[in-house]
Protein backbone atom coordinates (compact mmCIF):
# COMPACT_ATOMS: atom_id res chain seq x y z
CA UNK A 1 17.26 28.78 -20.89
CA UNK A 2 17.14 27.04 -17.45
CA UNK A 3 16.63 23.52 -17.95
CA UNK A 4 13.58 23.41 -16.10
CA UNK A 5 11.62 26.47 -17.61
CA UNK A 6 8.17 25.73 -17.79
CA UNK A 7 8.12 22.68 -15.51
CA UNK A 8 6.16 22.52 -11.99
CA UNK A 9 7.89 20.73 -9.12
CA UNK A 10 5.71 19.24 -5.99
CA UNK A 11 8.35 18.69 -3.21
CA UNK A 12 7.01 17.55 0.27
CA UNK A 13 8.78 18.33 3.06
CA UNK A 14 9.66 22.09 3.14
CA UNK A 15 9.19 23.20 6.36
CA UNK A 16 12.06 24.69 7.92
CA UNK A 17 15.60 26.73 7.11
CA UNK A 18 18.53 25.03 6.78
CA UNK A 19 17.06 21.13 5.97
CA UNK A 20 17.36 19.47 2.35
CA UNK A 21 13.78 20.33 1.87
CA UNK A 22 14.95 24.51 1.42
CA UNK A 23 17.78 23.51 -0.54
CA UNK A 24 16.16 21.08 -3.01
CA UNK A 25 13.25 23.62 -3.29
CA UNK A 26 15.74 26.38 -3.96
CA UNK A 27 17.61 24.59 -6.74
CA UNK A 28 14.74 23.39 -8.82
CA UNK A 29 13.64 27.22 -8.70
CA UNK A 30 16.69 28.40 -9.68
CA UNK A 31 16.72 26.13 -12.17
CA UNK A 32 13.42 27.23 -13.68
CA UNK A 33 10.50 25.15 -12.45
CA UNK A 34 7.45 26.68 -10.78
CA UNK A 35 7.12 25.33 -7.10
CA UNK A 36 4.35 23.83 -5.06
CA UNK A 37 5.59 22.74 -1.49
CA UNK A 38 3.93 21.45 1.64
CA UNK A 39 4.20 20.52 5.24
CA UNK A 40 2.14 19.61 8.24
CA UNK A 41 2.42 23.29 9.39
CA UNK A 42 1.46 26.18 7.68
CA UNK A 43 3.12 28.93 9.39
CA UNK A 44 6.36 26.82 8.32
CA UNK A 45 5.41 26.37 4.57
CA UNK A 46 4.48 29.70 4.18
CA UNK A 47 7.96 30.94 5.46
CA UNK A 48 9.60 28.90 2.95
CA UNK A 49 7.50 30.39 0.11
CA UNK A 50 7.66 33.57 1.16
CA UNK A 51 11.63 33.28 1.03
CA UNK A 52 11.70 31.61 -1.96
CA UNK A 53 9.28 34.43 -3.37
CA UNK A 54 12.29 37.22 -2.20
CA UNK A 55 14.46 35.20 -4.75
CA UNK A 56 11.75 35.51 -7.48
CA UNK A 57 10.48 32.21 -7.89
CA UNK A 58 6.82 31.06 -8.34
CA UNK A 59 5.76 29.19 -4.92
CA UNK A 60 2.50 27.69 -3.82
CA UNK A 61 2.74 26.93 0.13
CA UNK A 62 -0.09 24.46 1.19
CA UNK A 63 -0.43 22.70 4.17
CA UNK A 64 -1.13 18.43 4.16
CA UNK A 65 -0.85 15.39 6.30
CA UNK A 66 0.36 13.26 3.68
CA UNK A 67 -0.78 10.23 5.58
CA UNK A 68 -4.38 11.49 4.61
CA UNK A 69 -5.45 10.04 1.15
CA UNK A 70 -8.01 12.93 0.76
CA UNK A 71 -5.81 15.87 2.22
CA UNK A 72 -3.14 14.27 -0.48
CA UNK A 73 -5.60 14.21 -3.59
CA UNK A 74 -6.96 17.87 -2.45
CA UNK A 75 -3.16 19.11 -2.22
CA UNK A 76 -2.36 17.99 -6.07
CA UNK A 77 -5.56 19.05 -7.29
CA UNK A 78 -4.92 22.30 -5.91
CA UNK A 79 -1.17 21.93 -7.39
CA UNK A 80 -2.95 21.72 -10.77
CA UNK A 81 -5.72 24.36 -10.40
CA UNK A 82 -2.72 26.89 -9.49
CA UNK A 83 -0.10 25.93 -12.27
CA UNK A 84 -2.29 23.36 -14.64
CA UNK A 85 0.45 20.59 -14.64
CA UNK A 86 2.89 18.61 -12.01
CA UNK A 87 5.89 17.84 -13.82
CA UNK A 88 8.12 16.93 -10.89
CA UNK A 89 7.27 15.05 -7.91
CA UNK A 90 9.89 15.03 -5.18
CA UNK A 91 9.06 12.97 -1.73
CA UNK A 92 10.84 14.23 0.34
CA UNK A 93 8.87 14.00 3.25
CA UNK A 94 9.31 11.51 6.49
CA UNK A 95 12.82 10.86 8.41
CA UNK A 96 14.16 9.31 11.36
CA UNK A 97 11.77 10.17 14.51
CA UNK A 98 12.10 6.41 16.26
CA UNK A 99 15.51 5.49 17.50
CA UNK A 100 14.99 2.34 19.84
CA UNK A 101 16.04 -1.42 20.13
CA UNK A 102 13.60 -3.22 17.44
CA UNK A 103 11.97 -5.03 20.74
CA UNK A 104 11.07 -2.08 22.37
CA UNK A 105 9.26 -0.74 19.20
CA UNK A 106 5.95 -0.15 19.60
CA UNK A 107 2.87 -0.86 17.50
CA UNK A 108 2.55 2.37 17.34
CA UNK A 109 6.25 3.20 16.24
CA UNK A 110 6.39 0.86 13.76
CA UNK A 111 2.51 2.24 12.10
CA UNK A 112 4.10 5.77 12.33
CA UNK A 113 7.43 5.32 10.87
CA UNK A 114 6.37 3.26 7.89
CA UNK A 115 2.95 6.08 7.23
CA UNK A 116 5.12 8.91 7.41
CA UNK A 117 8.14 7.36 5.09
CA UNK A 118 6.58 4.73 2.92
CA UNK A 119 2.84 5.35 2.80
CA UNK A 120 2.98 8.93 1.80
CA UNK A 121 5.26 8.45 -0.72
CA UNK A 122 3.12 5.85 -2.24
CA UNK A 123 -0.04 8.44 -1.75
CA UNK A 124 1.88 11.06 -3.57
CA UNK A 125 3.08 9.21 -6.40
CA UNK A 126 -0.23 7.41 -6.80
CA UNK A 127 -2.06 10.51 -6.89
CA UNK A 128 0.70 12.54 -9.85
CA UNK A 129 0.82 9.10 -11.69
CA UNK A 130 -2.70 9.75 -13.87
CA UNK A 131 -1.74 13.51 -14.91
CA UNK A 132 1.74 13.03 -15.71
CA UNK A 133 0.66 9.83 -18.08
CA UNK A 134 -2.09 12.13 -20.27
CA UNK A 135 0.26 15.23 -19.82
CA UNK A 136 3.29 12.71 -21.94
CA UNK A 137 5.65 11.72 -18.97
CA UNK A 138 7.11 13.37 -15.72
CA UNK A 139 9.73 12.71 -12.73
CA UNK A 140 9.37 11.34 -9.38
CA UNK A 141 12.25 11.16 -7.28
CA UNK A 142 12.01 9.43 -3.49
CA UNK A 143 14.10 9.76 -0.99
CA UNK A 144 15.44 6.08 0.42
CA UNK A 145 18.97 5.60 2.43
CA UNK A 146 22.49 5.14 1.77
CA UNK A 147 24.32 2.07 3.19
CA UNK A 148 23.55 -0.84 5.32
CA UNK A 149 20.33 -0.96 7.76
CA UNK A 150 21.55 0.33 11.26
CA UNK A 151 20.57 -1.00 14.61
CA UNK A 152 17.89 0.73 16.79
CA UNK A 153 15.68 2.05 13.75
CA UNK A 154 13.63 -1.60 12.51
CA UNK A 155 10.69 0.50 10.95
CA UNK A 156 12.75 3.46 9.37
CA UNK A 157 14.86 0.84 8.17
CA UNK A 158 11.48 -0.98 6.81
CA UNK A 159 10.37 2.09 5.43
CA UNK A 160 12.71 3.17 3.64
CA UNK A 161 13.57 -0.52 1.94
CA UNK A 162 10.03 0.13 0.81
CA UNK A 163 10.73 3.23 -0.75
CA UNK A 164 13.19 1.54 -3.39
CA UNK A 165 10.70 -1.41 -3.98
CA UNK A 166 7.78 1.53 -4.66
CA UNK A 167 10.11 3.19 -7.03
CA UNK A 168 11.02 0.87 -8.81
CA UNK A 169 7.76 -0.65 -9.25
CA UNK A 170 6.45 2.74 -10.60
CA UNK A 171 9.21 3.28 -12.71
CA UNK A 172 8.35 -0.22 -14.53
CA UNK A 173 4.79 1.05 -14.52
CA UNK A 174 5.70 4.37 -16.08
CA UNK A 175 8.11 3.31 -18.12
CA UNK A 176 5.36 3.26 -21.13
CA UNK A 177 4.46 6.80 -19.99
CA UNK A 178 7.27 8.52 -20.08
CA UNK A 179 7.39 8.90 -16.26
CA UNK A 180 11.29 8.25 -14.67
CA UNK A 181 10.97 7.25 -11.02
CA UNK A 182 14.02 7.20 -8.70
CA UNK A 183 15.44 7.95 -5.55
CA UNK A 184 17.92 9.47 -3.80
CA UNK A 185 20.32 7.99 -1.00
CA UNK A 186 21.44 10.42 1.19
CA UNK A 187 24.04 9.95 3.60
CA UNK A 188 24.30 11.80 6.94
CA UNK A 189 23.80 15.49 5.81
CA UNK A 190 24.59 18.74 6.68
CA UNK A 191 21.44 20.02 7.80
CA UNK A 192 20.76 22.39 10.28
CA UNK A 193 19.33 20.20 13.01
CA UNK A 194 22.23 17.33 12.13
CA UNK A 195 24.97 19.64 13.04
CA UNK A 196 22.77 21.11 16.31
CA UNK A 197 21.71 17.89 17.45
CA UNK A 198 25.41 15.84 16.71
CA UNK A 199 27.37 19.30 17.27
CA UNK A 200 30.15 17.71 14.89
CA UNK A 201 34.00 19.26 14.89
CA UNK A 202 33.29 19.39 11.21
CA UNK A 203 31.11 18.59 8.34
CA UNK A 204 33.94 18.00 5.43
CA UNK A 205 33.24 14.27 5.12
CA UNK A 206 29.35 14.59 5.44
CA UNK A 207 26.62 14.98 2.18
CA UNK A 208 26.00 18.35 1.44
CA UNK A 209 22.38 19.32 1.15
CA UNK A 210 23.02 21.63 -2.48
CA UNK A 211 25.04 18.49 -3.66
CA UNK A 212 21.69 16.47 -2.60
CA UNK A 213 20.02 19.40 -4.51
CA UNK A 214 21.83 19.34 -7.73
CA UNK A 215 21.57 15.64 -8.00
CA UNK A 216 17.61 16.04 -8.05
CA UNK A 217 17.24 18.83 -9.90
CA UNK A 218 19.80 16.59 -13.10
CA UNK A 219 17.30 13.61 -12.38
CA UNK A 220 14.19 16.28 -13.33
CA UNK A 221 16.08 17.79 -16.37
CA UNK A 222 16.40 15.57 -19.74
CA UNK A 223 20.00 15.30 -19.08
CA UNK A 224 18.71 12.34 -16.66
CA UNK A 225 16.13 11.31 -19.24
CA UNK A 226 18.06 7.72 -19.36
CA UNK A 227 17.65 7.06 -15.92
CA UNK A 228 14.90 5.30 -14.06
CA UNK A 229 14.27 3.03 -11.36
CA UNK A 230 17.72 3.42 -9.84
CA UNK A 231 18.45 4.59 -6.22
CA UNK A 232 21.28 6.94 -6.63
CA UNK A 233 23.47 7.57 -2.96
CA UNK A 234 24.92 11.13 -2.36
CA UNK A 235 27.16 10.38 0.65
CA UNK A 236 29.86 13.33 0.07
CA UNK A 237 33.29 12.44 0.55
CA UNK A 238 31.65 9.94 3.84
CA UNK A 239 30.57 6.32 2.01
């Protein structure tokens, strides 16, 4: 049986071909799970469902600012009215978009950087938290950073040192609840708009989005049933 039969996953973040989003929502198919995922766009979602349909798995595309508290709480309630449970959370959604000296950060850079990174995950996971304490326990994984903080990125730096203090404050909150909370690490990754933007010689030493993936989809299963609160890097052969 596929260790995730029976299971829904919520993964933010699946907008376009090629970008860990795909892949992650791809694996935890494969491996069973019934899929809600979301975006900002719809056209985009709905491309990624419809190819994840062609491969036989059970998607829900919705559109949501996850900056929005309501368009949040609508998107999980509409999670549940479709499939009746959210086992899996995966925030995913957010990245890199301001790349500056820390002085020349705006107001308006730093708001935007920390919403899209930090405050949506906390939306997200606030909003699963109640149904996956009366449904008996559940995942959520977050996505933080591998490494040191880098220059010219203050607020994504911020962010995503936020994202490892929210999950593991929710994983001591859910501990009693049977809800594991972690994140991920990822290193510079293979992604379609990595290798067009960088245009790298090769990729051998970079994360591999499936390996990125795989380690999410072991965190979901009860093989990772001892694990919570931990940030777990996937750097590839790079460190």
């Amino acid at each position: 049986m596929p260790v995730l039969e029976g299971k829904t996953a919520l993964v933010t973040g699946v907008s376009h071909a090629g970008q860990v989003g795909e892949a992650v929502a791809r694996k935890l198919a494969e491996a069973g799970a019934a899929l809600v995922i979301c975006a900002r766009t719809q056209s985009n979602v709905e491309a990624r469902a419809q190819d994840l349909r062609n491969g036989g798995a059970r998607v829900l595309g919705l559109a949501a600012s996850l900056t929005d508290e309501g368009q949040v709480n609508q998107l999980v309630q509409r999670a549940l009215g479709e499939f009746g449970r959210v086992d899996i959370l995966v925030n995913l959604a957010g990245g890199l978009t301001r790349y500056k000296p820390a002085i020349e950060h705006s107001l308006d850079d730093w708001t935007q950087e920390l919403n899209n990174n930090l405050l949506s995950a906390f939306l997200m996971s606030r909003a699963v938290f109640p149904h996956m304490r009366d449904a008996g326990g559940g995942v959520i994984v977050n996505f933080a950073r591998a490494g040191l903080p880098q220059a010219n990125m203050v607020a994504y730096n911020c962010a995503k040192a936020g994202v490892e203090a929210l999950t593991r404050t929710f994983a001591l909150e859910g501990r009693d609840m049977g809800i594991r909370v972690n994140a991920i690490g990822p290193g510079l990754t293979d992604t379609a708009s990595n290798i067009a933007m960088m245009k790298p010689k090769d990729t051998a030493h970079w994360a591999k989005r499936e390996d990125i993936a795989e380690t999410i989809c072991f965190l979901a299963s009860d093989a990772g049933k001892g694990i919570t609160g931990q940030t777990i890097d996937v750097t590839g052969a790079g460190l």
